[in-house]
N, C-alpha and C. Protein backbone atom coordinates (compact mmCIF):
# COMPACT_ATOMS: atom_id res chain seq x y z
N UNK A 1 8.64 0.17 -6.85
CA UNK A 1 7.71 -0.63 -6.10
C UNK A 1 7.30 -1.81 -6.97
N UNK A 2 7.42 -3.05 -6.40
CA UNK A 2 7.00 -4.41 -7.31
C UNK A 2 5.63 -4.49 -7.84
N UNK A 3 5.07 -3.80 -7.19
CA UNK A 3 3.40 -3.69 -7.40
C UNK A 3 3.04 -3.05 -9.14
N UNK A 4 4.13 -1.88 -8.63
CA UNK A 4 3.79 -0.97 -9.90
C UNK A 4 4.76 -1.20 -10.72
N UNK A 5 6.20 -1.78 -11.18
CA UNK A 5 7.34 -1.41 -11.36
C UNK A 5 7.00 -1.90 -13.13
N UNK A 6 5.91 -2.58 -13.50
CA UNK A 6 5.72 -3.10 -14.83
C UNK A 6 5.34 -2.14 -15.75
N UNK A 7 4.79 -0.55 -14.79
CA UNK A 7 3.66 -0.03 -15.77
C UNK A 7 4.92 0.35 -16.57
N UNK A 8 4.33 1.23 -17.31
CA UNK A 8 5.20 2.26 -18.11
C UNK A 8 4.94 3.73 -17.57
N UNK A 9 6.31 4.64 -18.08
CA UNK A 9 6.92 5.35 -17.24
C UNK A 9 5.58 6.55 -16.78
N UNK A 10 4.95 6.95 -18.34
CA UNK A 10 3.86 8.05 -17.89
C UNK A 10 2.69 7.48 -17.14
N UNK A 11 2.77 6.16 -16.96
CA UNK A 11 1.59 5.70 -16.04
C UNK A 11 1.85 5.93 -14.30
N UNK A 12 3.04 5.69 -14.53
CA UNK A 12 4.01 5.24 -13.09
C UNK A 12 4.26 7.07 -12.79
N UNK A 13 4.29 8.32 -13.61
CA UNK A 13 4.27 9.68 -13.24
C UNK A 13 2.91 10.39 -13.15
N UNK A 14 1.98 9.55 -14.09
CA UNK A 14 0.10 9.83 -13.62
C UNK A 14 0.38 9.23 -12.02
N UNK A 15 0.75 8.80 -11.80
CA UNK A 15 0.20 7.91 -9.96
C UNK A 15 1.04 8.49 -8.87
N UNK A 16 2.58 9.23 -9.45
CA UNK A 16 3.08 10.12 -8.63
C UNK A 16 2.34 11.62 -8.21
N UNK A 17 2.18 12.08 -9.52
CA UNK A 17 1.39 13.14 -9.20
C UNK A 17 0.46 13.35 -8.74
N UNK A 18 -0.36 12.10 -7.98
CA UNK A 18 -1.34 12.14 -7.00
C UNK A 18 -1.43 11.59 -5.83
N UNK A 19 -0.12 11.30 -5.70
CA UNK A 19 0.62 11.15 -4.75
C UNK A 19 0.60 12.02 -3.49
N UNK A 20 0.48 11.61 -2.14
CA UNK A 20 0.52 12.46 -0.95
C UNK A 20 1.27 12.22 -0.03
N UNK A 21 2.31 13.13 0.02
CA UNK A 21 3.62 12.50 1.02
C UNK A 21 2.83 12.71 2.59
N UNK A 22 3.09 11.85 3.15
CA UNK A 22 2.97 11.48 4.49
C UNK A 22 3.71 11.00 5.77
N UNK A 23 4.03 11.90 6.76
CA UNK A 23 4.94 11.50 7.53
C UNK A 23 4.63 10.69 9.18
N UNK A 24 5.02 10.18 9.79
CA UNK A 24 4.68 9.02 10.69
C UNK A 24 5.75 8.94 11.92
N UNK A 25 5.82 9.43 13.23
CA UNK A 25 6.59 9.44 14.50
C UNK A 25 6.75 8.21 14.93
N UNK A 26 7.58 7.41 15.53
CA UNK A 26 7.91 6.54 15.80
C UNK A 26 6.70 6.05 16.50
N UNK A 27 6.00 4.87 16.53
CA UNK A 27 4.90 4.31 18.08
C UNK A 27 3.37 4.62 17.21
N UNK A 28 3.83 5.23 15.72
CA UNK A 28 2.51 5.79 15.62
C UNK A 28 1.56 5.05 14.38
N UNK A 29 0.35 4.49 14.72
CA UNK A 29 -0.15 3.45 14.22
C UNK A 29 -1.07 3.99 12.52
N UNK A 30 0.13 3.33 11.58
CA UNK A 30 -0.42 3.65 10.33
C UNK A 30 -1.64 3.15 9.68
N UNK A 31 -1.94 1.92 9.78
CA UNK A 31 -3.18 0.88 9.48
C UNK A 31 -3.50 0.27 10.53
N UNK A 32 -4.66 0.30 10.81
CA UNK A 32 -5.18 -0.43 12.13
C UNK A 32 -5.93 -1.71 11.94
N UNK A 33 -5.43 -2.72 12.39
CA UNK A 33 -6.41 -3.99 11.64
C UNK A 33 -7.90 -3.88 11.84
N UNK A 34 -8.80 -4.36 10.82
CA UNK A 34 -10.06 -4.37 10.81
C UNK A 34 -10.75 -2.43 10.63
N UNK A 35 -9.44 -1.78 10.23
CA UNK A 35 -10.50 -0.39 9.49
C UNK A 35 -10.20 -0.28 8.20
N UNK A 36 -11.56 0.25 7.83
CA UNK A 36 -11.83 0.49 6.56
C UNK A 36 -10.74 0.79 5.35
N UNK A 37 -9.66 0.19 4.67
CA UNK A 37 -8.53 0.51 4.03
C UNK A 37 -9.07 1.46 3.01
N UNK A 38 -8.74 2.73 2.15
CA UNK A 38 -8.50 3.12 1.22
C UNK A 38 -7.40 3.77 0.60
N UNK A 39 -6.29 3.02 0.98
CA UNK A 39 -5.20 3.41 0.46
C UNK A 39 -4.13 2.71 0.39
N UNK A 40 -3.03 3.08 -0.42
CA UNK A 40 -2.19 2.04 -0.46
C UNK A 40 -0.49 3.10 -0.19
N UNK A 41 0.48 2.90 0.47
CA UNK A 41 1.31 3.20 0.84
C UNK A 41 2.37 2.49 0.36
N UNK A 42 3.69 3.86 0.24
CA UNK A 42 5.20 3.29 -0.05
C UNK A 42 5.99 3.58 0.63
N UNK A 43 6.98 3.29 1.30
CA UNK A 43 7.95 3.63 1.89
C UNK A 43 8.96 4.53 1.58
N UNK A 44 9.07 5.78 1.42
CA UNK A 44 10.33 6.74 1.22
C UNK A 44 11.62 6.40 1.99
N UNK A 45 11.25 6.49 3.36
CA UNK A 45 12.36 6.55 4.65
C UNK A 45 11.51 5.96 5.85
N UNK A 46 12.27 4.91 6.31
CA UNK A 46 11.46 4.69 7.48
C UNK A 46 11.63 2.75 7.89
N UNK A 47 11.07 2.53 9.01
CA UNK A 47 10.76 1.65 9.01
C UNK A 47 9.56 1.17 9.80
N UNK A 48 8.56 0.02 9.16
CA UNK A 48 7.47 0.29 9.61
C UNK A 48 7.17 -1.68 10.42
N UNK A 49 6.69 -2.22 11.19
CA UNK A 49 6.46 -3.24 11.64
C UNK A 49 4.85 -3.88 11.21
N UNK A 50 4.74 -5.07 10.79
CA UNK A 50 3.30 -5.33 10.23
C UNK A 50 3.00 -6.34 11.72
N UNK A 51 2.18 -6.67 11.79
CA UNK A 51 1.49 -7.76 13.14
C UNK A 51 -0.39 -7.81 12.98
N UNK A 52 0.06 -9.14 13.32
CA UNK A 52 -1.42 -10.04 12.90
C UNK A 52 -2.43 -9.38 13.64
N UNK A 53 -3.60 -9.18 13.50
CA UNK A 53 -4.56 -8.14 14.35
C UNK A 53 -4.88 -9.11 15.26
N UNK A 54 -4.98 -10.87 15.00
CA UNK A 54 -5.54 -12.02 15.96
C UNK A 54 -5.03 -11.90 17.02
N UNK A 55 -3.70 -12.75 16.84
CA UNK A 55 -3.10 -12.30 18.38
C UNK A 55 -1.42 -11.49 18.34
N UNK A 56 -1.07 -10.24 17.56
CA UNK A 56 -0.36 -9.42 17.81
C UNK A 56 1.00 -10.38 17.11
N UNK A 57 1.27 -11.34 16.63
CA UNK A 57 2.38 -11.95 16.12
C UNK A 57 2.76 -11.50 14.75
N UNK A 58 4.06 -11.25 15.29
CA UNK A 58 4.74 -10.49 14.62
C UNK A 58 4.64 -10.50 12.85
N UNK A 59 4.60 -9.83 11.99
CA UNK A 59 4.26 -10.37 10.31
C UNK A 59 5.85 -10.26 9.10
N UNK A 60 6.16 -8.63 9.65
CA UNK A 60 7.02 -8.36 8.31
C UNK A 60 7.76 -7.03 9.51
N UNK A 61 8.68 -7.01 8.85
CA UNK A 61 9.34 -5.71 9.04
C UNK A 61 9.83 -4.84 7.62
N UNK A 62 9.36 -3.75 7.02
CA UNK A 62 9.36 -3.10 6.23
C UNK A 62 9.84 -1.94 5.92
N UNK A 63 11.19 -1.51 5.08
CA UNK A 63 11.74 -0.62 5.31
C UNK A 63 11.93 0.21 3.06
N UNK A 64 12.15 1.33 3.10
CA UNK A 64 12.26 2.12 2.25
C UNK A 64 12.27 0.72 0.98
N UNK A 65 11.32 1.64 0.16
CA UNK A 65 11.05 0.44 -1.28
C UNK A 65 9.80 -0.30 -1.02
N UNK A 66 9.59 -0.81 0.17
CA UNK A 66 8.30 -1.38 0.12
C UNK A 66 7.15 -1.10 0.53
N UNK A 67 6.07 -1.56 0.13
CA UNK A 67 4.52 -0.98 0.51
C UNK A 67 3.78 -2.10 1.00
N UNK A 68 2.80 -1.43 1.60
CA UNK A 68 1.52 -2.01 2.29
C UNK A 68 -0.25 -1.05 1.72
N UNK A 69 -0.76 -2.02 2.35
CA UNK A 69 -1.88 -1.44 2.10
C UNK A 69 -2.62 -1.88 0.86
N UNK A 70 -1.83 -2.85 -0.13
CA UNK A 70 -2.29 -3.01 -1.58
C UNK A 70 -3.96 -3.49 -1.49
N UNK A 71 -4.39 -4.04 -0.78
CA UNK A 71 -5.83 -5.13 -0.42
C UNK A 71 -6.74 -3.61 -0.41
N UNK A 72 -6.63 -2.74 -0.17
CA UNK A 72 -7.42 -1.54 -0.31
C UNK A 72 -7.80 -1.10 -1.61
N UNK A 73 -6.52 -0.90 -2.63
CA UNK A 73 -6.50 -1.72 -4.41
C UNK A 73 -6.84 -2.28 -5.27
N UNK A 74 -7.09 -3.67 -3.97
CA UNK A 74 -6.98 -4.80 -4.80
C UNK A 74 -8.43 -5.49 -4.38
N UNK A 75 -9.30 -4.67 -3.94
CA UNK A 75 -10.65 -5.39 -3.31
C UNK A 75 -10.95 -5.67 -2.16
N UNK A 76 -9.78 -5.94 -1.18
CA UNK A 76 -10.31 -5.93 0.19
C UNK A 76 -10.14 -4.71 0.82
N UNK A 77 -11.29 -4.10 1.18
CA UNK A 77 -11.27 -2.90 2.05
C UNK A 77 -11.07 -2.85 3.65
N UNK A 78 -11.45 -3.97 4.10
CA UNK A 78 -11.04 -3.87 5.70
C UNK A 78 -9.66 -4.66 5.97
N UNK A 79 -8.84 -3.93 6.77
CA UNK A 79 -7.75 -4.15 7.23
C UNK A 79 -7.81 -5.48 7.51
N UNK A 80 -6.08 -6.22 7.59
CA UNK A 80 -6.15 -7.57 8.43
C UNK A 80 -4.82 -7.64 9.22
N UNK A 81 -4.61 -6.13 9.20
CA UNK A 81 -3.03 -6.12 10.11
C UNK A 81 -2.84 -4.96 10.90
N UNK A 82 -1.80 -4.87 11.80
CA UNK A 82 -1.63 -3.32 12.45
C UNK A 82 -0.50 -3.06 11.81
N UNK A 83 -0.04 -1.88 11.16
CA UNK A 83 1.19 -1.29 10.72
C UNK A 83 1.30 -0.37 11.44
N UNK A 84 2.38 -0.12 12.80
CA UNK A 84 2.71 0.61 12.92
C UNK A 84 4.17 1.49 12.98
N UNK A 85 4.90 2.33 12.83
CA UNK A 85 6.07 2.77 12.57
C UNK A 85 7.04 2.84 13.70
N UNK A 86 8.39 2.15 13.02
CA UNK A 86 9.34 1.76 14.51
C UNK A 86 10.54 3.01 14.08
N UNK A 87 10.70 3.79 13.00
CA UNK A 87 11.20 4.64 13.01
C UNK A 87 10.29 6.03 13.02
N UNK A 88 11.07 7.72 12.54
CA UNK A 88 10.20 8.27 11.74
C UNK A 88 10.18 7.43 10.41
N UNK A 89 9.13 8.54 9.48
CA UNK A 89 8.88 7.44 8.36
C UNK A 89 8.14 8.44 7.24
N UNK A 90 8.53 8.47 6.65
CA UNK A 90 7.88 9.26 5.67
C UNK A 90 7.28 8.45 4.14
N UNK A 91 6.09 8.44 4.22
CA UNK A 91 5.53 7.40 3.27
C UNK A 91 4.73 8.22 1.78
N UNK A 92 4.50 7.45 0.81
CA UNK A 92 3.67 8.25 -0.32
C UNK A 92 2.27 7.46 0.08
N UNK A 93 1.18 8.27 0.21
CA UNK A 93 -0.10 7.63 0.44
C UNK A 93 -0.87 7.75 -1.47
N UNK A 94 -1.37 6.74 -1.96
CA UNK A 94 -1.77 6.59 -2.82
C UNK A 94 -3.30 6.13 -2.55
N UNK A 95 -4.47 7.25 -2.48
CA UNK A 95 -5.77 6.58 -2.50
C UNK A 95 -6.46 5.16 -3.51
N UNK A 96 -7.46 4.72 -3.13
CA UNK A 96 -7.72 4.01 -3.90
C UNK A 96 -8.86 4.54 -5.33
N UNK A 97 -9.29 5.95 -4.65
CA UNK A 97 -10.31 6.55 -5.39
C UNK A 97 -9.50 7.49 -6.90
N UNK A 98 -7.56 7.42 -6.29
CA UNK A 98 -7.01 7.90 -7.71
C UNK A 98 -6.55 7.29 -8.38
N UNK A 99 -6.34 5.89 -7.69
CA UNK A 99 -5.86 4.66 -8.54
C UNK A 99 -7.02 4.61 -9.91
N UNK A 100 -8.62 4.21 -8.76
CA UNK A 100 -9.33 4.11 -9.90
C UNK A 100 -9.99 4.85 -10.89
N UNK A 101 -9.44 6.37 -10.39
CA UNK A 101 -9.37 7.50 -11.49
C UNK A 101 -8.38 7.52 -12.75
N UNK A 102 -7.64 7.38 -12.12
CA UNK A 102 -6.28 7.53 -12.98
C UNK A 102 -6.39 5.52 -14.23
N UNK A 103 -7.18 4.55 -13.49
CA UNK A 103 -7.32 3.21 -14.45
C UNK A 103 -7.93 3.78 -15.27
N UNK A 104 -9.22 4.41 -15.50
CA UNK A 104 -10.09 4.77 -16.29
C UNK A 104 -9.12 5.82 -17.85
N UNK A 105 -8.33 6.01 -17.49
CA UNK A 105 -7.22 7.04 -18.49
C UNK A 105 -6.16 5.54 -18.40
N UNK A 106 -5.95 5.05 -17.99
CA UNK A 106 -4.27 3.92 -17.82
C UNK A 106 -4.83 2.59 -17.99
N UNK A 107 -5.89 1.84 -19.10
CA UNK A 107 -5.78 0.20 -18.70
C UNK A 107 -4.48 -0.16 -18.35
N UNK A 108 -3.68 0.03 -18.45
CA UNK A 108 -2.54 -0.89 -17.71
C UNK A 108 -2.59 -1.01 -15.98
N UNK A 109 -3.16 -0.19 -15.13
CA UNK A 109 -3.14 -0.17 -14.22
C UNK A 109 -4.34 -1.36 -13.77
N UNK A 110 -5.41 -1.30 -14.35
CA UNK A 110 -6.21 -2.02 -13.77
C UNK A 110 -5.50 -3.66 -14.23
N UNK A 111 -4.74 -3.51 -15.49
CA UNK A 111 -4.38 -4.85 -15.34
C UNK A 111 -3.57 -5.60 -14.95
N UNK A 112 -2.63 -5.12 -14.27
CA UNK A 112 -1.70 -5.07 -13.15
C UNK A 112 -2.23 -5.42 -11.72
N UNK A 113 -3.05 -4.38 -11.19
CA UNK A 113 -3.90 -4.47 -10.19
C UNK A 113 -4.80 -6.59 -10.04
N UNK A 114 -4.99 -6.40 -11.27
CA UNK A 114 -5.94 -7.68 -11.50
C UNK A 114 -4.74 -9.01 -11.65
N UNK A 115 -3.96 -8.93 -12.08
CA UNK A 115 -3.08 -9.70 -11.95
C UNK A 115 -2.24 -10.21 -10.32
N UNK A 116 -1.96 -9.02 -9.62
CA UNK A 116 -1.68 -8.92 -8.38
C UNK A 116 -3.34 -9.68 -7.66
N UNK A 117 -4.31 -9.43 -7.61
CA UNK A 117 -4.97 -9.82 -6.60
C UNK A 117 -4.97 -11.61 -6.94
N UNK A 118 -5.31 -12.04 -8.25
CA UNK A 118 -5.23 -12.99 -8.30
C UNK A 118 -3.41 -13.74 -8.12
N UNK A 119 -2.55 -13.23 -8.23
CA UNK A 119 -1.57 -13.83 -7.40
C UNK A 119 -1.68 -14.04 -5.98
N UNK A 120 -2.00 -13.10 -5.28
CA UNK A 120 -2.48 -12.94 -3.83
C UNK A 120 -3.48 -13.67 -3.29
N UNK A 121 -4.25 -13.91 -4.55
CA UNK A 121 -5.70 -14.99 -3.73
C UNK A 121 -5.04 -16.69 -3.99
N UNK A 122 -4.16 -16.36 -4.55
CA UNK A 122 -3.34 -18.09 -5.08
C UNK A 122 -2.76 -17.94 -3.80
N UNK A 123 -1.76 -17.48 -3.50
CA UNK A 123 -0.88 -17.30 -2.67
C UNK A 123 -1.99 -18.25 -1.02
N UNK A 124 -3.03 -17.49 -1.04
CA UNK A 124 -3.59 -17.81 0.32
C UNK A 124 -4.50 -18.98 0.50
């Protein structure tokens, strides 16, 4: 995952092991725009569709390797998209409450994290 792919390896196996596999039926709505985010998701198998919560236009189409959800992470807690799944889909759910468990043992994570938001706030 690009998000994480810098840490080093026992940081990147601290964040697996708290890891929660999660599975998703086709039609079935993973992030709902405008709720409360605390988590951040990866793609195992699957494919998942992103769309603007404004008026439903279309965003990303997202398949195994990539994630959503980082703004839950990264400081923004309320949603700004609908993700919902156009295949099955089996995802790793990563809270935000073990991210920031697991920073407190890993500075590398928080500085990663901090690097990403400020790319992201450039970006917009």
């Amino acid at each position: 995952v690009p998000l994480l792919s810098s840490l080093p390896e026992d940081v990147i196996e601290g964040i697996a092991k708290h890891a929660i596999e999660v599975h998703y039926l086709p039609g079935d709505i993973i992030i709902g725009g405008g709720d409360h985010g605390d988590a951040l998701y990866i793609i195992l198998d699957g494919t998942v569709e992103v769309q603007n919560i404004v008026d439903g236009h279309h965003l990303a189409t997202l398949t195994e390797g990539d994630f959503f959800g980082e703004g839950a992470l990264l400081g923004t807690h309320t949603r700004n998209a609908n993700v919902e799944a156009s295949y099955a889909c089996l995802l790793l759910r990563i809270t935000r409450k073990t991210v920031i468990n697991l920073a407190k043992k890993y500075s590398e994570i928080e500085q990663v994290l901090s690097a990403a938001k400020q790319q992201r706030d450039a970006a917009e």
